[in-house]
PDB file of N, CA and C in Angstrom:
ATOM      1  N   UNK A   1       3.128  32.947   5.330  1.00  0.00           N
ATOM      2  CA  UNK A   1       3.272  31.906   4.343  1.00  0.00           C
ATOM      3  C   UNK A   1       3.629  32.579   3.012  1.00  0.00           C
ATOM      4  N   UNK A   2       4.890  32.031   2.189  1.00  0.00           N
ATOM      5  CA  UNK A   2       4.881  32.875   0.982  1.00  0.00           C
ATOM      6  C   UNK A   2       4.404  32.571  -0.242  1.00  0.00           C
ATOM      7  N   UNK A   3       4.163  33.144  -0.889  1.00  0.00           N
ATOM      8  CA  UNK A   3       2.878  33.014  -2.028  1.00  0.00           C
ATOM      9  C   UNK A   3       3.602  31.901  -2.701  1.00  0.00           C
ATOM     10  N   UNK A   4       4.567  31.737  -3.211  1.00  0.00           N
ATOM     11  CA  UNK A   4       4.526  30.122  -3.634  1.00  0.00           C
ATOM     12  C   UNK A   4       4.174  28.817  -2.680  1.00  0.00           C
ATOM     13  N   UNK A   5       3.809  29.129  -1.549  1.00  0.00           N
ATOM     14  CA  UNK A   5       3.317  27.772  -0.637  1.00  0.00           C
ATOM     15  C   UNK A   5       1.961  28.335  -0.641  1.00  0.00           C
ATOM     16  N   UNK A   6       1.266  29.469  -1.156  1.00  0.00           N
ATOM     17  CA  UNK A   6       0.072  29.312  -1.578  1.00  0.00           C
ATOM     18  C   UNK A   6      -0.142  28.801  -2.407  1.00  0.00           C
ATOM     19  N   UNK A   7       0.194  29.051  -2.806  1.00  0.00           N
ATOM     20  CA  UNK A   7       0.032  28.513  -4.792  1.00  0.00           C
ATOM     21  C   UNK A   7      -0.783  27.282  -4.646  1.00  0.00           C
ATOM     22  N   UNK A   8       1.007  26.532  -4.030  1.00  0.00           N
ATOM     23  CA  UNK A   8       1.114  25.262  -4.067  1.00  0.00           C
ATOM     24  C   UNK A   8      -0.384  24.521  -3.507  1.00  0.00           C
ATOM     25  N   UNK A   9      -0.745  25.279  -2.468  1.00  0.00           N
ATOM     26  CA  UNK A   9      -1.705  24.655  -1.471  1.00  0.00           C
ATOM     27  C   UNK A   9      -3.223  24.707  -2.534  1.00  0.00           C
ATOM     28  N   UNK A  10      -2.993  26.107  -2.857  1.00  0.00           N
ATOM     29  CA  UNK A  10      -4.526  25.778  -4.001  1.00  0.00           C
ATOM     30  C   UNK A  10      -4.314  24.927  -5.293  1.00  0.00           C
ATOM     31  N   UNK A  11      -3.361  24.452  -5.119  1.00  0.00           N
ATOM     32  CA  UNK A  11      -3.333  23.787  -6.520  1.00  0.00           C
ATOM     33  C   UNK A  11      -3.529  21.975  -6.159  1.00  0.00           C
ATOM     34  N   UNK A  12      -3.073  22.037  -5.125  1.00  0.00           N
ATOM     35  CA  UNK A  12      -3.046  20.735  -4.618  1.00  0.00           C
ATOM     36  C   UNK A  12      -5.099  20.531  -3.640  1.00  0.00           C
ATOM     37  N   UNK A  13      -5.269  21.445  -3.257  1.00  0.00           N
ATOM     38  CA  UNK A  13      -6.938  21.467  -3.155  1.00  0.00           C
ATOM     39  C   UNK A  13      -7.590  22.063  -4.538  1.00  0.00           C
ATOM     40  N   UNK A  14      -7.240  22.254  -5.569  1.00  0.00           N
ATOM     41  CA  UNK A  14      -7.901  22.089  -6.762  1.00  0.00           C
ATOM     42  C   UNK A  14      -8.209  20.328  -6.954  1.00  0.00           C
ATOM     43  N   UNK A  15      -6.619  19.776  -6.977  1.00  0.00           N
ATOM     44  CA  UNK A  15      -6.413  18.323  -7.356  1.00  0.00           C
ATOM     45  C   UNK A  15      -7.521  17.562  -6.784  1.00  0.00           C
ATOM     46  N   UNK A  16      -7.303  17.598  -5.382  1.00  0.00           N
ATOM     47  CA  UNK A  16      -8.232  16.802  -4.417  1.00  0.00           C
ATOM     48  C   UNK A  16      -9.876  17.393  -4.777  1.00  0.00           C
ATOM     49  N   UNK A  17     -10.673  18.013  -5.110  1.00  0.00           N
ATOM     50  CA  UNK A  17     -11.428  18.609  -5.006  1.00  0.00           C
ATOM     51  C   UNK A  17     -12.014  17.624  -6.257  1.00  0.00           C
ATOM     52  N   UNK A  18     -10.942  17.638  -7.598  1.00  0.00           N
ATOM     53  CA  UNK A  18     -11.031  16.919  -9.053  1.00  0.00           C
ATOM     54  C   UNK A  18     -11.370  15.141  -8.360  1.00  0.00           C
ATOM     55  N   UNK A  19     -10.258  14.855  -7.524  1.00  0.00           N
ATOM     56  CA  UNK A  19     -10.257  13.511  -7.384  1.00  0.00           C
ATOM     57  C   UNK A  19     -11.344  13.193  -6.182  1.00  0.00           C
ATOM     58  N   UNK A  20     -12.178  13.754  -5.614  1.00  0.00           N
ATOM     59  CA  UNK A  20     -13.043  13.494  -4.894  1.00  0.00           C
ATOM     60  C   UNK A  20     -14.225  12.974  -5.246  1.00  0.00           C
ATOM     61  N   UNK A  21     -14.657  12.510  -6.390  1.00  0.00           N
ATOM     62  CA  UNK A  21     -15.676  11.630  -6.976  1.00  0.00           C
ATOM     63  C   UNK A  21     -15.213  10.244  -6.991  1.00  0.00           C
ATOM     64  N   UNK A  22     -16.012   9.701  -6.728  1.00  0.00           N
ATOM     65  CA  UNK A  22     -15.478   8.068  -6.705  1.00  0.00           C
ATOM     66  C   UNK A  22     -15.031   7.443  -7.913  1.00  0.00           C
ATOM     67  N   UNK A  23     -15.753   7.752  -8.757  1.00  0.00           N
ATOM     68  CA  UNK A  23     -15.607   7.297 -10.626  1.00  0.00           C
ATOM     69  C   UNK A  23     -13.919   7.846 -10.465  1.00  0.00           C
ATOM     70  N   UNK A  24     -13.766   9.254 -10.537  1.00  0.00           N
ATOM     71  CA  UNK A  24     -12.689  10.145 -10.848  1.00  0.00           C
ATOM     72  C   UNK A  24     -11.485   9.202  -9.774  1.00  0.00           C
ATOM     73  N   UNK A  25     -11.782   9.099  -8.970  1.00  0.00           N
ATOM     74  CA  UNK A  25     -10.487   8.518  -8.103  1.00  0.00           C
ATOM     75  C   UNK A  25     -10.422   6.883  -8.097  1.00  0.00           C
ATOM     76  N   UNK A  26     -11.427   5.972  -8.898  1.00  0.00           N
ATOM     77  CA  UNK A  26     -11.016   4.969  -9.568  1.00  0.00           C
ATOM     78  C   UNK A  26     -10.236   5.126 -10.450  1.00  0.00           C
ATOM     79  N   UNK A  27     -10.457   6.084 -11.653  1.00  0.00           N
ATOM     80  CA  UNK A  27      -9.793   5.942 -12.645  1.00  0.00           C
ATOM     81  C   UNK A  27      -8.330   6.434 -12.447  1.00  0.00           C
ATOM     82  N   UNK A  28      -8.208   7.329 -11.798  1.00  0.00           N
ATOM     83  CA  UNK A  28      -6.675   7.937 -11.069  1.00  0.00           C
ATOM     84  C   UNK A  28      -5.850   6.497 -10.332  1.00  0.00           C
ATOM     85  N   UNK A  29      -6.689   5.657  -9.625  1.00  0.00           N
ATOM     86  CA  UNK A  29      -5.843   4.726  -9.021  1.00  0.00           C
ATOM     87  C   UNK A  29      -5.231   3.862  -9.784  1.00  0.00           C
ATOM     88  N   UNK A  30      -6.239   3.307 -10.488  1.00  0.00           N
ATOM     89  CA  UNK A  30      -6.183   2.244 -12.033  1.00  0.00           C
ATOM     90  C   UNK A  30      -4.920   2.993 -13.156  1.00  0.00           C
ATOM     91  N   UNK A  31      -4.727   4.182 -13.163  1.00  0.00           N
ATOM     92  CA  UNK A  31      -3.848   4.591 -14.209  1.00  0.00           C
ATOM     93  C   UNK A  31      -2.812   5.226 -13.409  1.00  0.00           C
ATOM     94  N   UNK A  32      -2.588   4.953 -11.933  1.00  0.00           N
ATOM     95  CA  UNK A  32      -1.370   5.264 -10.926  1.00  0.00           C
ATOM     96  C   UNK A  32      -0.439   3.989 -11.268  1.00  0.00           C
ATOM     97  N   UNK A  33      -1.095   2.845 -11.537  1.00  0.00           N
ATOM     98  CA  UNK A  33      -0.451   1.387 -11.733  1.00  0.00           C
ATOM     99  C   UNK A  33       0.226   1.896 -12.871  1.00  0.00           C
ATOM    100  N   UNK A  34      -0.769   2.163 -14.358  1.00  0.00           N
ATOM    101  CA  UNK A  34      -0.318   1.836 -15.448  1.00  0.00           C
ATOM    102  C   UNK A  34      -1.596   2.707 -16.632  1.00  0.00           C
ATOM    103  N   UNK A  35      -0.724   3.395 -17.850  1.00  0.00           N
ATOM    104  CA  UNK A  35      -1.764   3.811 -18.626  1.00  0.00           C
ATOM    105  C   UNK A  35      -2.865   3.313 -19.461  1.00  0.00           C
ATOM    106  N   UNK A  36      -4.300   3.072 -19.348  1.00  0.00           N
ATOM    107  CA  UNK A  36      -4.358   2.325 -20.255  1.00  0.00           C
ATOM    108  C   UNK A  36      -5.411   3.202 -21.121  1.00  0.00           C
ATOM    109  N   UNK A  37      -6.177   2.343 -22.471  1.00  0.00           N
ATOM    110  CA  UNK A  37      -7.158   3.255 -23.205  1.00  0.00           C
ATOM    111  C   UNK A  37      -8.506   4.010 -22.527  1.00  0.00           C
ATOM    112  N   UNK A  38      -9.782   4.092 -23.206  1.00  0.00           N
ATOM    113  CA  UNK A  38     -11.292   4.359 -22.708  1.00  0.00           C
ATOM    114  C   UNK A  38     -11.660   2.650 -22.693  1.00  0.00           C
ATOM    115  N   UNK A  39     -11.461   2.209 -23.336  1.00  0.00           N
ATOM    116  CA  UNK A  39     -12.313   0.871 -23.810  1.00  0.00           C
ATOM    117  C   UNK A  39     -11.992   0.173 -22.267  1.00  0.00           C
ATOM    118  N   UNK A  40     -10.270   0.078 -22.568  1.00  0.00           N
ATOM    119  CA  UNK A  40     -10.283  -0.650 -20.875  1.00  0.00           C
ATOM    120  C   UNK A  40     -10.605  -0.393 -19.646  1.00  0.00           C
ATOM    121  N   UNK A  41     -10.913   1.132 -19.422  1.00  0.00           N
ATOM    122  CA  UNK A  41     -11.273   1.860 -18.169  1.00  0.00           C
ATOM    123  C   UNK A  41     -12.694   1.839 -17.792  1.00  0.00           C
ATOM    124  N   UNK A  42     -13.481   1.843 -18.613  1.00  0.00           N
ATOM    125  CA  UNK A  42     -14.792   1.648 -18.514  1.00  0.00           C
ATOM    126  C   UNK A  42     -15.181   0.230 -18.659  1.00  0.00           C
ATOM    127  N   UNK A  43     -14.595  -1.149 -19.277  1.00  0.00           N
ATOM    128  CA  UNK A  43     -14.533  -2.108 -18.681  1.00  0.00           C
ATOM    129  C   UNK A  43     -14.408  -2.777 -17.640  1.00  0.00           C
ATOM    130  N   UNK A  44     -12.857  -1.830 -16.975  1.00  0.00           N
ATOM    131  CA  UNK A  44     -12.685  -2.524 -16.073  1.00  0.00           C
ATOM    132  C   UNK A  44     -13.629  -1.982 -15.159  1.00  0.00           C
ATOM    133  N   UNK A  45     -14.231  -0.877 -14.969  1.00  0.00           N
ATOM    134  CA  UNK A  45     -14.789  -0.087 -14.042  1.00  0.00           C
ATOM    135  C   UNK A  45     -16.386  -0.821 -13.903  1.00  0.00           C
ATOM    136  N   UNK A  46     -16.840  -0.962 -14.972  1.00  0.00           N
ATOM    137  CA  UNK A  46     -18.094  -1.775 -15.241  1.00  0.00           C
ATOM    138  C   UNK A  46     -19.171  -0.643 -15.679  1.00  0.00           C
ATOM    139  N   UNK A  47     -18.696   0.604 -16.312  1.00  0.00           N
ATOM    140  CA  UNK A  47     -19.501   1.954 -16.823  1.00  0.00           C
ATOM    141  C   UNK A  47     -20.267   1.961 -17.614  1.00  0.00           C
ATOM    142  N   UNK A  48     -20.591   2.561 -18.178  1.00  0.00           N
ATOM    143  CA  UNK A  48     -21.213   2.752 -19.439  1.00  0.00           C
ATOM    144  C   UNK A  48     -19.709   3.685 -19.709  1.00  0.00           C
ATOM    145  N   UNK A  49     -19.991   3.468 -21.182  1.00  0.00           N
ATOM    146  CA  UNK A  49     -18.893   4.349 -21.841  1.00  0.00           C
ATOM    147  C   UNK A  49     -18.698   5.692 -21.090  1.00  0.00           C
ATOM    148  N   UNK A  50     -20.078   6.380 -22.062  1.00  0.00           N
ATOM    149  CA  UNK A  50     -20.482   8.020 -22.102  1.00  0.00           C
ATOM    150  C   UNK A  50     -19.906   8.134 -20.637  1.00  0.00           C
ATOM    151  N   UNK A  51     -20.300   7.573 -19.387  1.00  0.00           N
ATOM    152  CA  UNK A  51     -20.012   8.171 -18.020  1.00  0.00           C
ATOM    153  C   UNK A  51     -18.287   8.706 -17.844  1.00  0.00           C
ATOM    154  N   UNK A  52     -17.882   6.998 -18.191  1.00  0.00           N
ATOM    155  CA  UNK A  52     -16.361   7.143 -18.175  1.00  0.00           C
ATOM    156  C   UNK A  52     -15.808   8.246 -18.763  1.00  0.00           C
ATOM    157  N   UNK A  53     -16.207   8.314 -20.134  1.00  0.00           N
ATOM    158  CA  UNK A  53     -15.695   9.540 -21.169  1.00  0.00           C
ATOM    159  C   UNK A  53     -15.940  11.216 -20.509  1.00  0.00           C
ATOM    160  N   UNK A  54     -16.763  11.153 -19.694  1.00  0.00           N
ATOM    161  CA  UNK A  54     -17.330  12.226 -19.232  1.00  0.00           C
ATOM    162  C   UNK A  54     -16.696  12.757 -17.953  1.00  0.00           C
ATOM    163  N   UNK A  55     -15.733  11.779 -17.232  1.00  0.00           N
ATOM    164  CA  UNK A  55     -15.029  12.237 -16.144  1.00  0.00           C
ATOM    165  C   UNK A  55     -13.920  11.977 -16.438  1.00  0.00           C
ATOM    166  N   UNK A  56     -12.724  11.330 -17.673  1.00  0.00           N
ATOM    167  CA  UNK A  56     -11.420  11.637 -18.297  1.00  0.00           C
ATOM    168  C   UNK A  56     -11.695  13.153 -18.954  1.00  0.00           C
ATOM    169  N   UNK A  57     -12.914  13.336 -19.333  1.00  0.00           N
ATOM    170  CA  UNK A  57     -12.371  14.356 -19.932  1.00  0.00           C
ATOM    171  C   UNK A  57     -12.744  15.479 -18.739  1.00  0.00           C
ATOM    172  N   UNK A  58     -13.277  15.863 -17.827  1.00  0.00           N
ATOM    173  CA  UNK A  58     -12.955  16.778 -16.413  1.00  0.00           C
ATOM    174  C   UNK A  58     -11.942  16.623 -15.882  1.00  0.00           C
ATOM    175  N   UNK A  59     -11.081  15.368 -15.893  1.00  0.00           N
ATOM    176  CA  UNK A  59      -9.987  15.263 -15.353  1.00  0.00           C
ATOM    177  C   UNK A  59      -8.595  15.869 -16.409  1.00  0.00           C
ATOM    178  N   UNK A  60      -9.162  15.797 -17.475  1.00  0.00           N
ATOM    179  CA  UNK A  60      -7.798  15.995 -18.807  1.00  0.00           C
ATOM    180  C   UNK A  60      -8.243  17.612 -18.555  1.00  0.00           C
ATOM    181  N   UNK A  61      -9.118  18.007 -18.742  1.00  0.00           N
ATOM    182  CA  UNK A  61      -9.391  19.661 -18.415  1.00  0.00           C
ATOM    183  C   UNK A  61      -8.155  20.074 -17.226  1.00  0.00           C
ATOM    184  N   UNK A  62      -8.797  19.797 -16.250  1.00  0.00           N
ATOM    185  CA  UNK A  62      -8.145  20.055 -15.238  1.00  0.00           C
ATOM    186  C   UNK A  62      -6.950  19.770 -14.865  1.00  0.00           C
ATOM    187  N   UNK A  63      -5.711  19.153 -15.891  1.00  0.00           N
ATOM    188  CA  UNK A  63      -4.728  19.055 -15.821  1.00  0.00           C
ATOM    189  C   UNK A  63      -3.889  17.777 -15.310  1.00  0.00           C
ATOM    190  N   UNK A  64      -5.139  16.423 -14.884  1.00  0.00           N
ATOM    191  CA  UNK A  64      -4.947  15.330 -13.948  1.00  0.00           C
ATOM    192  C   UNK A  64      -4.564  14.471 -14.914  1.00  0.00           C
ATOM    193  N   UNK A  65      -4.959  14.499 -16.083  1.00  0.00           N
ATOM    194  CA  UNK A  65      -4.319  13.180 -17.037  1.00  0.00           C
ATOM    195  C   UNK A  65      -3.671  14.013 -18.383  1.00  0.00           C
ATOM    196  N   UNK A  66      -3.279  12.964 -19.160  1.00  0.00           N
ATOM    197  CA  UNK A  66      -2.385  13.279 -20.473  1.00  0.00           C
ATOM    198  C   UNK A  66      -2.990  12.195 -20.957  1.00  0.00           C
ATOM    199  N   UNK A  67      -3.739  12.662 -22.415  1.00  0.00           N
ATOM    200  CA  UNK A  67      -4.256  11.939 -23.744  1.00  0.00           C
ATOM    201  C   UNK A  67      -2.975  11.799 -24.839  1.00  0.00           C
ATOM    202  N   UNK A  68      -2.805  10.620 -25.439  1.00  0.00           N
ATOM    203  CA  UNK A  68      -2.023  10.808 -26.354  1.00  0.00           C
ATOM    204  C   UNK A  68      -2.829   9.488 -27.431  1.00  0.00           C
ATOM    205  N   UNK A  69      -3.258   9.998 -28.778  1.00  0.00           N
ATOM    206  CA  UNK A  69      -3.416   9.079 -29.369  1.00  0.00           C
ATOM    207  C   UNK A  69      -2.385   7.807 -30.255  1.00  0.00           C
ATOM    208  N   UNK A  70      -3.201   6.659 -29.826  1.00  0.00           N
ATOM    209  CA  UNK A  70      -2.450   5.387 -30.857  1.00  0.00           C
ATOM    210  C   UNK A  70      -3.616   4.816 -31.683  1.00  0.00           C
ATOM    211  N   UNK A  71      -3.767   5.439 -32.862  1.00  0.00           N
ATOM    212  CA  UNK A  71      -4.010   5.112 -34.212  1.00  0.00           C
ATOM    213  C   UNK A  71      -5.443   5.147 -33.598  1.00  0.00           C
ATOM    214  N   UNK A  72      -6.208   4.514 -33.788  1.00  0.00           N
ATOM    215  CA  UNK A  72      -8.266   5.385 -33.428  1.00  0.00           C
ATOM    216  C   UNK A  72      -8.029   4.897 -32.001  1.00  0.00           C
ATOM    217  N   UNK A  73      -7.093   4.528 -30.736  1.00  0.00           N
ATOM    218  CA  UNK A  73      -7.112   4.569 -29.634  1.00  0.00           C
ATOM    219  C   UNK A  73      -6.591   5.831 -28.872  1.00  0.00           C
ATOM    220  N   UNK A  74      -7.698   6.050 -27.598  1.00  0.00           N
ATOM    221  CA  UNK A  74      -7.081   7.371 -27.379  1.00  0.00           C
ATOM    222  C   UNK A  74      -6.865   6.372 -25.591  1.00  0.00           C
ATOM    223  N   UNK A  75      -5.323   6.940 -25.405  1.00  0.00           N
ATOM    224  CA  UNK A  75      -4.882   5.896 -24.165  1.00  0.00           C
ATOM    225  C   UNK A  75      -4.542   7.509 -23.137  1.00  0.00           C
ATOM    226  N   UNK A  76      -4.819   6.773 -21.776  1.00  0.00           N
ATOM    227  CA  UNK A  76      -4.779   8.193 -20.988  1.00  0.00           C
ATOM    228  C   UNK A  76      -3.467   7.649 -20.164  1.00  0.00           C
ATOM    229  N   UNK A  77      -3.163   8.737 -19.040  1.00  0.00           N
ATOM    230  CA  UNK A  77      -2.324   8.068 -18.045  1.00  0.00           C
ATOM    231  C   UNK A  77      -2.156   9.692 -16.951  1.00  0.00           C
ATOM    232  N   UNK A  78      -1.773   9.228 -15.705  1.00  0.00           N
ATOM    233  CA  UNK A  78      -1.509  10.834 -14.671  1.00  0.00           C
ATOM    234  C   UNK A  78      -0.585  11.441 -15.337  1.00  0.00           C
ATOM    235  N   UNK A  79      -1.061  12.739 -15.603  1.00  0.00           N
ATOM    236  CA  UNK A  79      -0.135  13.759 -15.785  1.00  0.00           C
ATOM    237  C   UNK A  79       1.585  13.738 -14.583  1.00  0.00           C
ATOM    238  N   UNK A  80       2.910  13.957 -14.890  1.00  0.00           N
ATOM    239  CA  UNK A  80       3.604  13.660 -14.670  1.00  0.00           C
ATOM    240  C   UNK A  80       3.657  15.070 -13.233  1.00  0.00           C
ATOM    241  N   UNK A  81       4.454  15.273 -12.109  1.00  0.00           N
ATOM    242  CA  UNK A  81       4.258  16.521 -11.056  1.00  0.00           C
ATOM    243  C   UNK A  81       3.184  16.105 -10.212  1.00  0.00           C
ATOM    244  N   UNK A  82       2.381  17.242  -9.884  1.00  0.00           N
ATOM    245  CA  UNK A  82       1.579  17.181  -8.620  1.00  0.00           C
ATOM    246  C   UNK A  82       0.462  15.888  -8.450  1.00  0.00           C
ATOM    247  N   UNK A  83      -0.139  15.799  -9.976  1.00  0.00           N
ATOM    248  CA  UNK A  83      -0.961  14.962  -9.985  1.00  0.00           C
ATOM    249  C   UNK A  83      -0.651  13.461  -9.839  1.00  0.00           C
ATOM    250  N   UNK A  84       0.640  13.172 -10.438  1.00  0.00           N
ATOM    251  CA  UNK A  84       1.010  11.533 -10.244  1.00  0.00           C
ATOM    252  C   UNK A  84       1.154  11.580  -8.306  1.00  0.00           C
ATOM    253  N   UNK A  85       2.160  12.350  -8.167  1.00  0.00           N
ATOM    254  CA  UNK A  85       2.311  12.384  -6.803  1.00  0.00           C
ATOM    255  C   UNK A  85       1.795  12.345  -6.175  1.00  0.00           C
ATOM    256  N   UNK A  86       0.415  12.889  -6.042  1.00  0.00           N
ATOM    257  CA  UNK A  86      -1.128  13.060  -4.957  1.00  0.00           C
ATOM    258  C   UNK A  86      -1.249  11.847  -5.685  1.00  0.00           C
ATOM    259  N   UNK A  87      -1.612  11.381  -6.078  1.00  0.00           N
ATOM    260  CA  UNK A  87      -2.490   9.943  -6.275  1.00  0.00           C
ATOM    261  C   UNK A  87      -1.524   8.652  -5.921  1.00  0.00           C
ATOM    262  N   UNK A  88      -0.374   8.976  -6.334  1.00  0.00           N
ATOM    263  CA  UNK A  88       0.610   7.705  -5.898  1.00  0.00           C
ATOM    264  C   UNK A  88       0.937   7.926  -4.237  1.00  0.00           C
ATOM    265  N   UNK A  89       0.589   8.809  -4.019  1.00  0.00           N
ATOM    266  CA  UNK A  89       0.753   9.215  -2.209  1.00  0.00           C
ATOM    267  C   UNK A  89      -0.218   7.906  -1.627  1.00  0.00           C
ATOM    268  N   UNK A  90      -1.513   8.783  -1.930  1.00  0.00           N
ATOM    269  CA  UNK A  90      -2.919   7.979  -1.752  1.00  0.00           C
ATOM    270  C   UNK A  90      -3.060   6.373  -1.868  1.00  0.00           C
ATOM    271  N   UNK A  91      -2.233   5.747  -2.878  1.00  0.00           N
ATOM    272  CA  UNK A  91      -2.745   4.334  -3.248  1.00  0.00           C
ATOM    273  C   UNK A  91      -1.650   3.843  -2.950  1.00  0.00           C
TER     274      UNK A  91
END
């Protein structure tokens, strides 16, 4: 196997490994549709904030989402490559 189809393979069992929490792979499905803020994700999810906030930001670590702020809203959405792709595979 040549080391770029390694790569590939640990990077894609990094992903899955990230999206294997249930919280974490709600919020991946919900923002496979469409990007939206914290306020709406933890609404729609039925969270407490802090929880929600606490697994966008393991997921923004790890390379699974993109933060971009609009004015005191901070709106997320899948990072564009491996991560949209594994999750839009999935749903």
């Amino acid at each position: 196997m040549s080391e770029e189809l390694t790569r590939d393979y640990e990077i894609s069992a990094q992903l899955l490994r990230i999206l294997g929490h249930p919280v974490r792979l709600r919020i991946a499905a919900g923002l496979a549709r469409e990007c939206a803020c914290v306020k709406d994700i933890w609404e729609c999810l039925g969270m407490p904030q802090a929880v929600v906030s606490q697994h966008l930001k393991v997921m923004r670590e790890h390379g699974v989402l993109e933060a971009r702020r609009e004015g005191a809203r901070v709106c997320y959405s899948l990072r564009e490559g491996a991560p949209a792709q594994v999750v839009r595979a999935l749903f």
